[in-house]
Protein backbone atom coordinates (compact mmCIF):
# COMPACT_ATOMS: atom_id res chain seq x y z
CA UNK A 1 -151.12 64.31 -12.96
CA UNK A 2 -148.08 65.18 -14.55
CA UNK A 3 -147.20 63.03 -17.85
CA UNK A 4 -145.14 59.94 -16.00
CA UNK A 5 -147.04 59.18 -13.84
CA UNK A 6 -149.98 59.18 -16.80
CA UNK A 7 -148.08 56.87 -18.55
CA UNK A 8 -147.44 54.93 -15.92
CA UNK A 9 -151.36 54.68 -14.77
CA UNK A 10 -152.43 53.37 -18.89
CA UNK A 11 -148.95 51.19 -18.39
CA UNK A 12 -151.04 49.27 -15.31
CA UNK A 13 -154.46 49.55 -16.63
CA UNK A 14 -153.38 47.75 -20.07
CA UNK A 15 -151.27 44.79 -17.91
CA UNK A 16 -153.94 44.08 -16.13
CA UNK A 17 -156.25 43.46 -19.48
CA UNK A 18 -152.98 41.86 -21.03
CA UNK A 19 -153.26 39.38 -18.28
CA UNK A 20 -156.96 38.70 -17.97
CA UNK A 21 -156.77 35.30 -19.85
CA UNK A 22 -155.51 32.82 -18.36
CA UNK A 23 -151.93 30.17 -19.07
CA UNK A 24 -154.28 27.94 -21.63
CA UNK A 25 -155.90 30.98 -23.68
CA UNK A 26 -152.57 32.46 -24.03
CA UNK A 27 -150.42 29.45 -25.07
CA UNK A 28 -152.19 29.19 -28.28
CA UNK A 29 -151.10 32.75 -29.29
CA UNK A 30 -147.62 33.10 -27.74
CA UNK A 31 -145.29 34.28 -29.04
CA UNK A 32 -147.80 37.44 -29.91
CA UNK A 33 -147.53 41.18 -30.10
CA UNK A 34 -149.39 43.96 -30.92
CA UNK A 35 -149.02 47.65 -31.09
CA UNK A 36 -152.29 50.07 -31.46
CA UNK A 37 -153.22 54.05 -30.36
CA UNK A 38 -155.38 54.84 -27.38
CA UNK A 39 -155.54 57.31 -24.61
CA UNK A 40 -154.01 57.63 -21.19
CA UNK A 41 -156.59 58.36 -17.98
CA UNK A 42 -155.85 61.92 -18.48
CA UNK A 43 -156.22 61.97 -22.34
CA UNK A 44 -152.91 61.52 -24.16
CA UNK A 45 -152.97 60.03 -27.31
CA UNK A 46 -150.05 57.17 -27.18
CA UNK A 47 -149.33 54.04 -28.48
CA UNK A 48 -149.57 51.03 -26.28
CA UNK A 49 -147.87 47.67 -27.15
CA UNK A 50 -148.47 44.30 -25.87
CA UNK A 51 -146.23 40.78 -26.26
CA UNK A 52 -146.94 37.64 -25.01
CA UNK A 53 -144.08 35.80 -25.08
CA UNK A 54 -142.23 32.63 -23.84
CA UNK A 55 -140.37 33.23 -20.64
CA UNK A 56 -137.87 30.63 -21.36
CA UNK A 57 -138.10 27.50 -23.10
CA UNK A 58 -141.79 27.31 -25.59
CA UNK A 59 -144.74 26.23 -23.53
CA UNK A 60 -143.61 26.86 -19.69
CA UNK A 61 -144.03 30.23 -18.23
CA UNK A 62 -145.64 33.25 -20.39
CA UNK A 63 -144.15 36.55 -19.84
CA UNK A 64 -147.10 39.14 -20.49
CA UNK A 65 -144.98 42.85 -21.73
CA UNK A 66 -146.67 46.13 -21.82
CA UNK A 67 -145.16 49.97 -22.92
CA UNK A 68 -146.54 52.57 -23.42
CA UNK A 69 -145.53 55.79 -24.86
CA UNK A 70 -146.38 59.02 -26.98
CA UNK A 71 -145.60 58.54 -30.44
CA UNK A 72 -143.05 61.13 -30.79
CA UNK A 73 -141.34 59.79 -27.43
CA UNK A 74 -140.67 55.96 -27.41
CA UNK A 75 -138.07 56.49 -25.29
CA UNK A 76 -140.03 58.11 -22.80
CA UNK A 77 -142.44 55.65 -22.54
CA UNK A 78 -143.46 53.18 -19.68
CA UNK A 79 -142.80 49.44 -19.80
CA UNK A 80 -143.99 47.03 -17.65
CA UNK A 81 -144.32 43.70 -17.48
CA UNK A 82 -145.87 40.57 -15.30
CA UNK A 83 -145.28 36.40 -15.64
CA UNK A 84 -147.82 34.17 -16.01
CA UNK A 85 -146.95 30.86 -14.64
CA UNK A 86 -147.50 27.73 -16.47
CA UNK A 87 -149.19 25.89 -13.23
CA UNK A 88 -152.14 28.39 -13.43
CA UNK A 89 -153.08 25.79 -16.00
């Protein structure tokens, strides 16, 4: 797997735990962000960030933003990024 597509796979993985809670559990915390080190599937070390923020005006949608990238290459990283509606609630 070359290092892209890497990125790319940990970019997925970590939106999907980003959006495991639900509308309610996140609109306590938003807006919220974190940044922390891990490891791709194929064993990179890289930083992976996560925001929760407000998708437009405070307390509709949440918009749930993930990148992920090798420390020496931000710029190279992978963002992605998913909406969680407000009628989930």
């Amino acid at each position: 797997m070359n290092a892209a597509t890497d990125l790319e796979a940990a970019a997925r993985e970590e939106l999907e735990r980003a959006c495991t809670l639900g509308w309610r559990q996140l609109a306590a915390h938003t807006p919220w962000g974190d940044t922390y080190e891990g490891f791709t599937p194929e064993g990179r070390e890289v930083c992976f960030e996560r925001s929760y923020l407000w998708d437009g005006e405070a307390g509709g949608d949440i918009r749930v933003e993930v990148n992920v990238y090798e420390p020496r290459a931000h710029e190279e990283g992978v963002s992605l990024s998913r909406t969680i509606p407000r009628a989930q609630t």
